[in-house]
C-alpha atoms as a PDB file:
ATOM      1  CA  UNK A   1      -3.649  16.598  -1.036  1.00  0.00           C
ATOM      2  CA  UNK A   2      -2.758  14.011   2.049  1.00  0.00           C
ATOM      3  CA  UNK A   3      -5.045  11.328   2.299  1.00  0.00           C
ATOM      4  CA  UNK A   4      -4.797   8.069   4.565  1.00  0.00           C
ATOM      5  CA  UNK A   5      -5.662   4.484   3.333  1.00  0.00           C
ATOM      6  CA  UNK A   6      -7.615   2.663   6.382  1.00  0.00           C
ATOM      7  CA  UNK A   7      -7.444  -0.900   6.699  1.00  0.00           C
ATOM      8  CA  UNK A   8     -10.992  -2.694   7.475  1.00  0.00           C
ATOM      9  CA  UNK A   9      -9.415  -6.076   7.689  1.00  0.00           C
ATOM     10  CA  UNK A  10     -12.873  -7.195   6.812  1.00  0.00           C
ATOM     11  CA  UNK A  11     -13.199 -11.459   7.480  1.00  0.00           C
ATOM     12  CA  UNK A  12      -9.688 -10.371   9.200  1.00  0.00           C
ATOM     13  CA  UNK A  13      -8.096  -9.997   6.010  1.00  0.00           C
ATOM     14  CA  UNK A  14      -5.523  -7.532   5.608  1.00  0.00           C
ATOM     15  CA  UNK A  15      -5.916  -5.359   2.415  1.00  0.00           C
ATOM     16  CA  UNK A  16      -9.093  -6.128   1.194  1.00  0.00           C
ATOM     17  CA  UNK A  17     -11.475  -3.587   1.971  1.00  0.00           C
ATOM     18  CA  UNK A  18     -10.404   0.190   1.871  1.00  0.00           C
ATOM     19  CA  UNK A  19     -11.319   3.317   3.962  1.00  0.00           C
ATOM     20  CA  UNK A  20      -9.875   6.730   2.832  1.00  0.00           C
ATOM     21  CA  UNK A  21      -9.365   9.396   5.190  1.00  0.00           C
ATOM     22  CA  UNK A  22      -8.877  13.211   3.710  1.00  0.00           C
ATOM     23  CA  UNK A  23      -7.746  15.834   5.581  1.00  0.00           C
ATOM     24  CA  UNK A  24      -9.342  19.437   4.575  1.00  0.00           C
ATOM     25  CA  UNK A  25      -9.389  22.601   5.956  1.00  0.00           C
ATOM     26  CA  UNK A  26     -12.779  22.008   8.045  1.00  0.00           C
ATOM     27  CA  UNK A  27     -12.715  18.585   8.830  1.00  0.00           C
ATOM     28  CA  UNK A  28     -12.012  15.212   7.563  1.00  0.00           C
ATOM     29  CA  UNK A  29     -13.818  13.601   4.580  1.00  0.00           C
ATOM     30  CA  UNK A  30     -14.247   9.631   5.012  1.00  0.00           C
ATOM     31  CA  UNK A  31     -14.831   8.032   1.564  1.00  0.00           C
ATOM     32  CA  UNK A  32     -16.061   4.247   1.731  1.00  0.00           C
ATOM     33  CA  UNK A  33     -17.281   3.325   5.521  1.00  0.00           C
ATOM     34  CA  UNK A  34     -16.884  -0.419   4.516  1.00  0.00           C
ATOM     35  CA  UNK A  35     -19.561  -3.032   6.153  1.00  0.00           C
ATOM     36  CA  UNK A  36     -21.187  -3.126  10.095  1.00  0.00           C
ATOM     37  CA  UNK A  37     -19.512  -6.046  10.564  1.00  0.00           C
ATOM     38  CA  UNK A  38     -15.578  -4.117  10.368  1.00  0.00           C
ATOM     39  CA  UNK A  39     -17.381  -0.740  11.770  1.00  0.00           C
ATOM     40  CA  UNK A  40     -15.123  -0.899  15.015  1.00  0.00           C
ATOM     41  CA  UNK A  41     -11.677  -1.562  12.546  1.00  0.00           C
ATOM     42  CA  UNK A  42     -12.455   1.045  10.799  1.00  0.00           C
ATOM     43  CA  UNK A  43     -13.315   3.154  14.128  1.00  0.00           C
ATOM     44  CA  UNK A  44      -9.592   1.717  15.137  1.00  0.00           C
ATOM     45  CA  UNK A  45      -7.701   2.603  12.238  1.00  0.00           C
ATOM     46  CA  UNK A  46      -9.207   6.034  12.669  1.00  0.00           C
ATOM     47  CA  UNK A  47      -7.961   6.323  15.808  1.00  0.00           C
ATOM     48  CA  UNK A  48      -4.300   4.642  14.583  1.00  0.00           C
ATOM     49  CA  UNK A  49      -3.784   7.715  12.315  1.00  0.00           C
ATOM     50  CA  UNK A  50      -4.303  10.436  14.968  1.00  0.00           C
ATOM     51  CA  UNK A  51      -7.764  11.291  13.843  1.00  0.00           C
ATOM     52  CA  UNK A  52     -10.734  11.693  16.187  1.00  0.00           C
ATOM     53  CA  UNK A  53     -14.112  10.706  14.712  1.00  0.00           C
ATOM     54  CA  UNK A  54     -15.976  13.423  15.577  1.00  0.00           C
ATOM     55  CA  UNK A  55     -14.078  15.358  13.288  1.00  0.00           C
ATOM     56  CA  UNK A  56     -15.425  13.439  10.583  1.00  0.00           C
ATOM     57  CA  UNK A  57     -17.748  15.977   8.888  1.00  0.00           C
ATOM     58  CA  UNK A  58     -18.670  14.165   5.788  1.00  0.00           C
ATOM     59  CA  UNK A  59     -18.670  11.058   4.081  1.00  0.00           C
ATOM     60  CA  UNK A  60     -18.716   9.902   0.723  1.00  0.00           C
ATOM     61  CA  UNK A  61     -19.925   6.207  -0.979  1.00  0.00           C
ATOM     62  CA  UNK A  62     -18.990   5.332  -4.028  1.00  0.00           C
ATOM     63  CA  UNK A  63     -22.614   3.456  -4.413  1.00  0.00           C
ATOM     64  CA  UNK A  64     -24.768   1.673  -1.790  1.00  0.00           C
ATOM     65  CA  UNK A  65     -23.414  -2.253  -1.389  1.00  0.00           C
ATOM     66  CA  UNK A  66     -22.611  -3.573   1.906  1.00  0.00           C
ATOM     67  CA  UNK A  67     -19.243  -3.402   1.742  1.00  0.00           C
ATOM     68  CA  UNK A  68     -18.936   0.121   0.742  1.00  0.00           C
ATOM     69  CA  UNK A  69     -21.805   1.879   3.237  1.00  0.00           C
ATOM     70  CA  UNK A  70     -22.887  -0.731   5.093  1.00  0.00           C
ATOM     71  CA  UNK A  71     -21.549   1.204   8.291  1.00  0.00           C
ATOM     72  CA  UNK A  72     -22.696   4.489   6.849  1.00  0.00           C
ATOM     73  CA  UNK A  73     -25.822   4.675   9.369  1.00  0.00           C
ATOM     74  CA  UNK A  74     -23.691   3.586  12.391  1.00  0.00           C
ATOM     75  CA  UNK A  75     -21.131   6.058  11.637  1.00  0.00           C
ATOM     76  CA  UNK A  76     -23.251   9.256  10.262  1.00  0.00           C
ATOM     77  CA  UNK A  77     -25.289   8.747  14.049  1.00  0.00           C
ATOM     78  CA  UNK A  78     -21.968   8.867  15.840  1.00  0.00           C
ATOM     79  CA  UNK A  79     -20.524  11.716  13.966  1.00  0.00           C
ATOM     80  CA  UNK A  80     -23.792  13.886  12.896  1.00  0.00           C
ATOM     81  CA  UNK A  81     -21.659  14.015   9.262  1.00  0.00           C
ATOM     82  CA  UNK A  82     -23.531  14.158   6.215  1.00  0.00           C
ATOM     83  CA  UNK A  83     -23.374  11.711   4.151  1.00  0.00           C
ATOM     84  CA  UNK A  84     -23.204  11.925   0.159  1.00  0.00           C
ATOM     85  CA  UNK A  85     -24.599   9.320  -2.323  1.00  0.00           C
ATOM     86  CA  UNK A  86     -25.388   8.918  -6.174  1.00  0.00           C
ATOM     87  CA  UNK A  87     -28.896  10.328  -5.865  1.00  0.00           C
ATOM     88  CA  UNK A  88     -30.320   6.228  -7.119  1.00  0.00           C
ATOM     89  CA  UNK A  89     -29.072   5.116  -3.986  1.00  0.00           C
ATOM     90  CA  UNK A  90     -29.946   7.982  -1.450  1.00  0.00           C
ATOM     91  CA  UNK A  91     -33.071   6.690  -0.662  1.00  0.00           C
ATOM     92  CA  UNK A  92     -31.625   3.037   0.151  1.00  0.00           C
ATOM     93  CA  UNK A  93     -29.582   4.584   2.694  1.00  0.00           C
ATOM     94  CA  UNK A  94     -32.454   6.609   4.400  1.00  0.00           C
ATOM     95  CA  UNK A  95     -34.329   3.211   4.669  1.00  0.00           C
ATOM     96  CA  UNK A  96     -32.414   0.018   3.478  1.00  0.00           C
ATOM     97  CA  UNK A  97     -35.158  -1.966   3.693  1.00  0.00           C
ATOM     98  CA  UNK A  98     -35.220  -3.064   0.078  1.00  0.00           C
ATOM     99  CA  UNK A  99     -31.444  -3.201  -0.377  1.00  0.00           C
ATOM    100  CA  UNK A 100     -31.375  -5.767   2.452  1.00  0.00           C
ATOM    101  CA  UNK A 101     -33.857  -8.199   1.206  1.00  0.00           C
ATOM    102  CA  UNK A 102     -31.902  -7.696  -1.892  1.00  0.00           C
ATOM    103  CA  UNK A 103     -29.023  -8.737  -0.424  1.00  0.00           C
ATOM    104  CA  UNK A 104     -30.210 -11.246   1.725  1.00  0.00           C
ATOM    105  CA  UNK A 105     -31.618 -13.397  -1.356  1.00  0.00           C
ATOM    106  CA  UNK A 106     -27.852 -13.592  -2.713  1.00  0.00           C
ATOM    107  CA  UNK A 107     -26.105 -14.108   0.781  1.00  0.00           C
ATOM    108  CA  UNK A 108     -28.569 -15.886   2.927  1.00  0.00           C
ATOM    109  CA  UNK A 109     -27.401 -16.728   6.109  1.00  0.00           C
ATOM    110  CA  UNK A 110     -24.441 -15.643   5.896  1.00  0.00           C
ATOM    111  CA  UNK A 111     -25.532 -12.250   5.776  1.00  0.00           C
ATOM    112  CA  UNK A 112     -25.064 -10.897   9.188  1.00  0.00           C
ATOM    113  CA  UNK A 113     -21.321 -12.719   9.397  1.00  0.00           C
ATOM    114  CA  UNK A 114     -20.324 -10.777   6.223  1.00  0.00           C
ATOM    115  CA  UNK A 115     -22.189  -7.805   6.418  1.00  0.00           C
ATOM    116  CA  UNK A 116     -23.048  -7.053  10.463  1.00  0.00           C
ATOM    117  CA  UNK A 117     -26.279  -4.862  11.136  1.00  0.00           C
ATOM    118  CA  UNK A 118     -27.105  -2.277   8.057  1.00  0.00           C
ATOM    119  CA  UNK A 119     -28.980   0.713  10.181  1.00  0.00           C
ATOM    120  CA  UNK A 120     -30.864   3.672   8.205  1.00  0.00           C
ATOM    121  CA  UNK A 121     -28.443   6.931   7.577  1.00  0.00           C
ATOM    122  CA  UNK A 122     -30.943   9.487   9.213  1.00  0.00           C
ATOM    123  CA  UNK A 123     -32.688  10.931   6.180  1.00  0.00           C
ATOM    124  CA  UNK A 124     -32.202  14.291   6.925  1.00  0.00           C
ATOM    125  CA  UNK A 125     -28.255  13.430   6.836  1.00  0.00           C
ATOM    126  CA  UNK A 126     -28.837  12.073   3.604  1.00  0.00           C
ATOM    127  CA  UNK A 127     -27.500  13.678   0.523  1.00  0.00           C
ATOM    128  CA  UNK A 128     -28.246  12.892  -3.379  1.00  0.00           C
ATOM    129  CA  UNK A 129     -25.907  13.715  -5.438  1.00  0.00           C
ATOM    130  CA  UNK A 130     -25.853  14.044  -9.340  1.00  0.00           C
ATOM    131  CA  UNK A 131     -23.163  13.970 -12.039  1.00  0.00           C
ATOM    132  CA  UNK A 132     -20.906  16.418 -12.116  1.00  0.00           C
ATOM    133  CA  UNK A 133     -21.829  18.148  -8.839  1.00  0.00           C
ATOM    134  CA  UNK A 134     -19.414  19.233  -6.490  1.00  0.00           C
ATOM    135  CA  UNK A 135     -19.672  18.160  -2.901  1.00  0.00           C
ATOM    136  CA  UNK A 136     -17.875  20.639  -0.438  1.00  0.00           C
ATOM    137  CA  UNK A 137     -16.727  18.047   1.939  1.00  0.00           C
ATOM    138  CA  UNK A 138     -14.750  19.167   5.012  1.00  0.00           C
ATOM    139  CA  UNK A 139     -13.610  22.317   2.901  1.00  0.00           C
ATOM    140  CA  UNK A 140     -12.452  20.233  -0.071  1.00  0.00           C
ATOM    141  CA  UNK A 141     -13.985  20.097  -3.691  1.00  0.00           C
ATOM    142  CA  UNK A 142     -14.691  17.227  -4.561  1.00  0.00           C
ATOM    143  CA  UNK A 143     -16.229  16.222  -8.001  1.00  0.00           C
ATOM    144  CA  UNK A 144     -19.267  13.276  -8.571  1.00  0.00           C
ATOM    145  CA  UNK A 145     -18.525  11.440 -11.851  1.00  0.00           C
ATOM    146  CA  UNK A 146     -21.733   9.025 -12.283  1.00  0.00           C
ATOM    147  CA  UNK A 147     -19.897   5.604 -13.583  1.00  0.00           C
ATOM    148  CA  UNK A 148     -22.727   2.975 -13.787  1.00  0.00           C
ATOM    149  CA  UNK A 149     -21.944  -0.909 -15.273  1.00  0.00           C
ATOM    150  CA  UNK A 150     -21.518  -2.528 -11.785  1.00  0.00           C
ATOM    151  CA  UNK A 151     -24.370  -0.612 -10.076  1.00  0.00           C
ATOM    152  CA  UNK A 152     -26.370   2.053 -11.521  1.00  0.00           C
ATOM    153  CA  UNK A 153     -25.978   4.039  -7.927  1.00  0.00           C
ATOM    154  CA  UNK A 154     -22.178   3.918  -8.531  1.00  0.00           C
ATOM    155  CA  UNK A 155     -20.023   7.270  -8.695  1.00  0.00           C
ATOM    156  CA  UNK A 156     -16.389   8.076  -8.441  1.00  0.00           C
ATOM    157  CA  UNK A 157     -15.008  11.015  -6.667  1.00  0.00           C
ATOM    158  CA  UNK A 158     -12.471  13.351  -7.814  1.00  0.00           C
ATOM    159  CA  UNK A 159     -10.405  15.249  -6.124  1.00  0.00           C
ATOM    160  CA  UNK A 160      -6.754  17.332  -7.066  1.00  0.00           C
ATOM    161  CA  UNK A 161      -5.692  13.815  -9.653  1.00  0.00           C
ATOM    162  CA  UNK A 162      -7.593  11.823  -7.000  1.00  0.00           C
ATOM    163  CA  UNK A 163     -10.064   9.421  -8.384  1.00  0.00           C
ATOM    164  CA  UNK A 164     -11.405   7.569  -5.825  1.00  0.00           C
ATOM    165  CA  UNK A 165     -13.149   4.884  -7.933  1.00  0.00           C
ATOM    166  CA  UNK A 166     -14.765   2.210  -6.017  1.00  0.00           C
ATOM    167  CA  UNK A 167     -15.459  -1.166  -8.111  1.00  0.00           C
ATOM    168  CA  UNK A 168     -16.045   0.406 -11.691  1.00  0.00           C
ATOM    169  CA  UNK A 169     -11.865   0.174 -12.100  1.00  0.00           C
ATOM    170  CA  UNK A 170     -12.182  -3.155 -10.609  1.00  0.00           C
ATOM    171  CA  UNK A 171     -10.320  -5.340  -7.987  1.00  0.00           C
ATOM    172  CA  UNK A 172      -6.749  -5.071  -7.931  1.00  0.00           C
ATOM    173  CA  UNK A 173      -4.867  -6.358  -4.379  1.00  0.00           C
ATOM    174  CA  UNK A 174      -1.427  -4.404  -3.309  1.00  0.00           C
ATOM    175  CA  UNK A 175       1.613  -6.500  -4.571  1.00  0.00           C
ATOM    176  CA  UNK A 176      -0.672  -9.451  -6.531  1.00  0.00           C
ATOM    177  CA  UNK A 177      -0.338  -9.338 -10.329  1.00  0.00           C
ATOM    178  CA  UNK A 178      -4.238 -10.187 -10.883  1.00  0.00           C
ATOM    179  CA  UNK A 179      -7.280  -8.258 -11.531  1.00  0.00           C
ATOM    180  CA  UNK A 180     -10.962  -9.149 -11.445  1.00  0.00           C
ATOM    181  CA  UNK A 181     -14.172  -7.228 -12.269  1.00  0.00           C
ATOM    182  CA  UNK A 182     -16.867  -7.650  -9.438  1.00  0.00           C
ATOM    183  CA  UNK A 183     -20.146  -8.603 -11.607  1.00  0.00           C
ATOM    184  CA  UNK A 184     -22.435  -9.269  -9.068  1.00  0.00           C
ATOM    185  CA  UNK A 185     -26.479  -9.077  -9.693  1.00  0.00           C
ATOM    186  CA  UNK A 186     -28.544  -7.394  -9.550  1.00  0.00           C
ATOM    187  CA  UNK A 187     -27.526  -4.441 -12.155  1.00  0.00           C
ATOM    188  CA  UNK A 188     -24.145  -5.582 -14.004  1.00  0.00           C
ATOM    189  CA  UNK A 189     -24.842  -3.419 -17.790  1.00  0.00           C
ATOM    190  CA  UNK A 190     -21.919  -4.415 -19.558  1.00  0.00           C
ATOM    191  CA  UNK A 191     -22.063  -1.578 -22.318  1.00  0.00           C
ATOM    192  CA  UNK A 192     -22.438   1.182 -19.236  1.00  0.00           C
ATOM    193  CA  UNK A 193     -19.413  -0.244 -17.763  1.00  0.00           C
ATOM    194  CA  UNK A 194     -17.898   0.193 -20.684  1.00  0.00           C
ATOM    195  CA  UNK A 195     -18.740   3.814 -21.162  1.00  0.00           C
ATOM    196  CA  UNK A 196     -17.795   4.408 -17.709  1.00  0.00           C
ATOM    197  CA  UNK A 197     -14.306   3.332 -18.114  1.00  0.00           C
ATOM    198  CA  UNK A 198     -13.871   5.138 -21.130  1.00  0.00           C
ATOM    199  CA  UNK A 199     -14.881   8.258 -19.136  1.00  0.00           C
ATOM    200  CA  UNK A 200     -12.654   7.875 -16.310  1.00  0.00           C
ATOM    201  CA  UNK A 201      -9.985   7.772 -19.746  1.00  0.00           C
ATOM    202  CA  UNK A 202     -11.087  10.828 -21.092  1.00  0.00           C
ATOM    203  CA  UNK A 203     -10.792  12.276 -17.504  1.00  0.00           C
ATOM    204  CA  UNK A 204      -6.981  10.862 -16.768  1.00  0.00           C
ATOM    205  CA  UNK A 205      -6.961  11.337 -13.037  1.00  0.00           C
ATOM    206  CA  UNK A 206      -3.419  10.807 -11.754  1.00  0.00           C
ATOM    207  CA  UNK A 207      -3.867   8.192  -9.474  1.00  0.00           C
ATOM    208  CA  UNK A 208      -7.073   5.628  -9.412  1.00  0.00           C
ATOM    209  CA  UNK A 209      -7.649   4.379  -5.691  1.00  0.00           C
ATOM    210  CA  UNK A 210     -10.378   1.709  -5.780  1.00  0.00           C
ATOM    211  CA  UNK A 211     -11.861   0.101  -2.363  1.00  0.00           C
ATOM    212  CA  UNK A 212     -10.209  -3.113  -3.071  1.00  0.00           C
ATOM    213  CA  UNK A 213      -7.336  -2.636  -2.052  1.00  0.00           C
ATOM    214  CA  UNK A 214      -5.824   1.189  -1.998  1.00  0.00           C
ATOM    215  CA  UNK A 215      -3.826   3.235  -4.644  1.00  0.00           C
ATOM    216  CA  UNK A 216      -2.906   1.368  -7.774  1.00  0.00           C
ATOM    217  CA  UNK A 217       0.304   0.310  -8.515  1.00  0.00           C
ATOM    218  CA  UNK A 218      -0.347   0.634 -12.118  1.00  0.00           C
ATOM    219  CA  UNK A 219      -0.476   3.962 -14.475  1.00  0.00           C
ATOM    220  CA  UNK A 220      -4.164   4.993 -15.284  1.00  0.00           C
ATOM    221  CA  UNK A 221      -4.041   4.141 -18.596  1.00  0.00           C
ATOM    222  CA  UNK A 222      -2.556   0.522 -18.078  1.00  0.00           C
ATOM    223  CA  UNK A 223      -5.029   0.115 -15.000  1.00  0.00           C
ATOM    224  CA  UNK A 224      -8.567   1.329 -16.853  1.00  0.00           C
ATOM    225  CA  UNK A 225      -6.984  -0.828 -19.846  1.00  0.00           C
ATOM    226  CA  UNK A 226      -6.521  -4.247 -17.414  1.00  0.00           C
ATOM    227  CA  UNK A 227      -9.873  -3.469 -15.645  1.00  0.00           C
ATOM    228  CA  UNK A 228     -11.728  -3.061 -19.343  1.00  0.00           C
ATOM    229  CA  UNK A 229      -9.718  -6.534 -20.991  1.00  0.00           C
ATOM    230  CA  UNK A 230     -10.716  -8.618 -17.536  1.00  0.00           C
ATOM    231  CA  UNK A 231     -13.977  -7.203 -17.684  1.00  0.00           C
ATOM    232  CA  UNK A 232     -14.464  -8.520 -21.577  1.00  0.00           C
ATOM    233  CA  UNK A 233     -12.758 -11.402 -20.628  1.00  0.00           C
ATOM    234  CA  UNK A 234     -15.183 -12.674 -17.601  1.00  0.00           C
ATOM    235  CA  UNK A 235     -18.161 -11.873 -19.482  1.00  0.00           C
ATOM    236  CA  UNK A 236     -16.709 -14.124 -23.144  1.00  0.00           C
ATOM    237  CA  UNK A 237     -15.994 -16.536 -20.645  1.00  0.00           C
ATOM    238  CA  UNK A 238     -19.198 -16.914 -19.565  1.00  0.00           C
ATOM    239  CA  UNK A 239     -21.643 -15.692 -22.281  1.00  0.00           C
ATOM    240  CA  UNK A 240     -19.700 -18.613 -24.420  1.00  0.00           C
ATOM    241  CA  UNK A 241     -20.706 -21.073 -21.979  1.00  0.00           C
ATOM    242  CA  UNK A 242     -24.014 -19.890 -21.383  1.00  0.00           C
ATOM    243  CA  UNK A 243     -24.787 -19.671 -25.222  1.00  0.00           C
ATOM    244  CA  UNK A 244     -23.552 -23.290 -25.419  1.00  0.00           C
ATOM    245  CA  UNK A 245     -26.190 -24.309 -23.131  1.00  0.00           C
ATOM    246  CA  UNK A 246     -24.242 -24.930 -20.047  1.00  0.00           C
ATOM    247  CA  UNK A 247     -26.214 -25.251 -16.803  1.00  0.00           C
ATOM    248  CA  UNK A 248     -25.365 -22.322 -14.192  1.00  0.00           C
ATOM    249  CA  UNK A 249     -23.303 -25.116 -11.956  1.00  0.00           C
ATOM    250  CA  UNK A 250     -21.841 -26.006 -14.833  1.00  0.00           C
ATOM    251  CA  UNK A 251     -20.590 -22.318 -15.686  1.00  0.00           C
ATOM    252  CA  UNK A 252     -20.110 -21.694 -12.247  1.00  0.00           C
ATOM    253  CA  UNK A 253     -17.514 -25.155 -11.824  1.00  0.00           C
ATOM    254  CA  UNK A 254     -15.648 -23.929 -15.116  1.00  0.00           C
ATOM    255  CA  UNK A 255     -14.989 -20.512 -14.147  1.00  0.00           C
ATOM    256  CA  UNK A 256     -14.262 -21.216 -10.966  1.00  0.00           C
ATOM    257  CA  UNK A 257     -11.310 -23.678 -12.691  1.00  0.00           C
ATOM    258  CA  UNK A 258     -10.458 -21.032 -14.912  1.00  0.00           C
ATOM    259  CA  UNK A 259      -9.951 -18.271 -12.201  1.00  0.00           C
ATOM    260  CA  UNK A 260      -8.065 -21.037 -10.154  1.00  0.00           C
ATOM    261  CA  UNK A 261      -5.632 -21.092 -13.168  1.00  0.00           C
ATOM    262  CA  UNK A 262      -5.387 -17.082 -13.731  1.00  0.00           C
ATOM    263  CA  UNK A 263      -4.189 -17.358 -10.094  1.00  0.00           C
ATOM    264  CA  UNK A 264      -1.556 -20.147 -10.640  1.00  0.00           C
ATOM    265  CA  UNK A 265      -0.387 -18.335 -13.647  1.00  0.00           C
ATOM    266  CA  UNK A 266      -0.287 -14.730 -11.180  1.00  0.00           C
ATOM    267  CA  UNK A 267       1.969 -16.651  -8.558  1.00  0.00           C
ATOM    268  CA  UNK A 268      -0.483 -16.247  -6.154  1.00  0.00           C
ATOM    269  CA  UNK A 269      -0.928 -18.209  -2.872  1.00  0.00           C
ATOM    270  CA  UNK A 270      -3.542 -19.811  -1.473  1.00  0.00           C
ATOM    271  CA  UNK A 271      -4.222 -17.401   0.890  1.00  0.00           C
ATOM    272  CA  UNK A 272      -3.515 -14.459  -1.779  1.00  0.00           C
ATOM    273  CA  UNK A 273      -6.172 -16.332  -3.996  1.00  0.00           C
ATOM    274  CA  UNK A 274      -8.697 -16.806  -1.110  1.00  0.00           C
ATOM    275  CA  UNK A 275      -8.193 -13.351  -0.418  1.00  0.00           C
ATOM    276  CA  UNK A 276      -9.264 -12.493  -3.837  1.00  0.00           C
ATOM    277  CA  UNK A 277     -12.059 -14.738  -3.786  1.00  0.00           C
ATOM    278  CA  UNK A 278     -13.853 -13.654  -0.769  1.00  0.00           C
ATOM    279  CA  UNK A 279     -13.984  -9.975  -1.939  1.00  0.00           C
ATOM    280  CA  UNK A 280     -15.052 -11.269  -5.569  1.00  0.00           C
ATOM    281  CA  UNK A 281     -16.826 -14.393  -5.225  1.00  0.00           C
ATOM    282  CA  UNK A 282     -16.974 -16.563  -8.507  1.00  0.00           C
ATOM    283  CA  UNK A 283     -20.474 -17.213  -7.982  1.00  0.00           C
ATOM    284  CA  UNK A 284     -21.449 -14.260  -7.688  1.00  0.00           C
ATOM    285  CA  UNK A 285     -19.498 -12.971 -11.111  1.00  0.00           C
ATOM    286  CA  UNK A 286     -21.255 -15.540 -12.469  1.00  0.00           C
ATOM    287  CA  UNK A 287     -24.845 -15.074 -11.537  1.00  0.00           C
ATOM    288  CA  UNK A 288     -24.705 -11.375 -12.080  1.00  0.00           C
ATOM    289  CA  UNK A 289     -23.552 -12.134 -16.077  1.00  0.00           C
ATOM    290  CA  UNK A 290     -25.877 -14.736 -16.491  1.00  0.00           C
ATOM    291  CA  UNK A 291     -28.485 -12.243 -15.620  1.00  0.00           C
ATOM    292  CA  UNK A 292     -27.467  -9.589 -17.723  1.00  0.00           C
ATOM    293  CA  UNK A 293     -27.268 -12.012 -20.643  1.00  0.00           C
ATOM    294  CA  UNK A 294     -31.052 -13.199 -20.354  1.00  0.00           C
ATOM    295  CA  UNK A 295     -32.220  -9.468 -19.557  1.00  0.00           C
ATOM    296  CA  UNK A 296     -30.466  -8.405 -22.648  1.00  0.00           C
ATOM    297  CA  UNK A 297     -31.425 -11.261 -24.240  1.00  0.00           C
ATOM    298  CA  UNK A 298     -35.019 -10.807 -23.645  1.00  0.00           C
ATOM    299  CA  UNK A 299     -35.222  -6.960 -24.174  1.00  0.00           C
ATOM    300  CA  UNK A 300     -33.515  -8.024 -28.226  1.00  0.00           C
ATOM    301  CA  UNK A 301     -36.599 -10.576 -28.633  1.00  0.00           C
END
């Protein structure tokens, strides 16, 4: 199975968001469109590796945040592909009318900077998927695992070893010796997340490729292993804090120290780290434990 690993440069920084590219026997299948605001990158890396848009005949999202489908409306309008979805998020797609607002409480005004214009996939292009099904996607069989814990509209997509496995394996940049779980609110469930990763185990693909950034470097095992002790270790970070009373600024000024050190510790630049950061902002790890811990706290009293 050939695939190609498209660059969004996203913020115009290289290797941070992914676009994958599969050639099949009718087509080619586009997993991850990335955000509006690197639409025309990814339309340009397209074009880089020899292949013409309109022979894009599906696409597949590993769940609904910006900066997976953001640019699925724009693209799915130029292309007439259809695109597939964990069957939570379909409807977020068709109308993202909720998902912005959403969003637009976390990010504010930066929102259009990050994340562009989000337009609606037309609904009838629109297609919910469920575990286990599989999608025939430009001739290729490709199989929906449903891997909740960082979204509960999240699935990974396998394909011949493939597993194409958005954030639930976590952020790991080409050639930087760090990893860090994106915990973002609204939905972070740490014990899904959990069971998710001990799927994807039980499953062994041969190679993981998250979205941030391209195939790992690492052997399945070690990588679902790093992604699983990070994971535990953001969330004892901050459920220690948080259980000692700590205000959120508070929280949010420690971690932010304590990732600063990971990074010293990886040999990481400045720009390496702020490349790192952008893609998994500290506050935002932070806010989306802090709200799992009082949700779970609350549904235990």
């Amino acid at each position: 199975m050939t695939y190609t690993t498209i660059d969004l440069h996203w913020q115009d920084a290289p290797e941070v968001i992914a676009s994958y590219a599969l050639r099949g026997p009718r087509g080619v299948a586009l997993i991850e469109t990335g955000p509006a605001s690197s639409y025309n990158n990814l339309k340009a890396g397209l074009a880089n590796a020899n292949i013409d848009l309109h022979d894009i005949s599906d696409i597949l999202v590993t769940h609904i945040h910006l900066d997976h489908a953001g640019a699925a409306g724009w693209l799915a309008r130029e292309t007439g592909a259809t695109v597939h979805v964990h069957h939570i998020g379909a409807p977020h797609l068709a109308d993202p009318t909720k998902l912005l607002r959403s969003a637009g409480r976390i990010y504010g005004d930066a929102m259009d900077a990050l994340w562009g214009e989000t337009i609606p996939v037309p609904a009838d292009q629109v297609r919910a998927v469920n575990d286990g099904d599989i999608v025939d996607a430009a001739g290729l069989r490709i199989r929906a695992v449903d891997t909740p814990g960082h979204a509960w509209h999240h699935m990974a997509w396998l394909l011949d070893g493939l597993c194409f496995s958005g954030d639930v394996t976590a952020v790991r940049l080409p050639r930087l010796n760090v990893m860090r779980a994106p915990t973002p609110p609204p939905e972070i469930d740490l014990p899904a997340w959990h069971s998710s990763l001990a799927r994807l185990r039980e499953v062994r693909p041969d190679q993981l490729l998250p979205t941030h950034f391209g195939p790992s470097d690492l052997d399945t095992l070690t990588h679902l292993q790093a992604a699983e002790e990070q994971l535990e270790a953001q969330a004892a970070f901050v459920r220690a804090s948080w259980q000692a009373g700590a205000t959120r600024d508070d929280i949010l000024a420690a971690y932010r120290e304590w990732v600063s050190q990971q990074a010293v510790i990886a040999g990481l630049t400045p720009a390496d780290a702020h490349r790192v950061e952008i893609i998994v902002p500290s506050d935002m790890c932070v806010d989306g434990l802090l709200r799992y811990l009082e949700k779970s706290t609350a549904a235990t009293a």
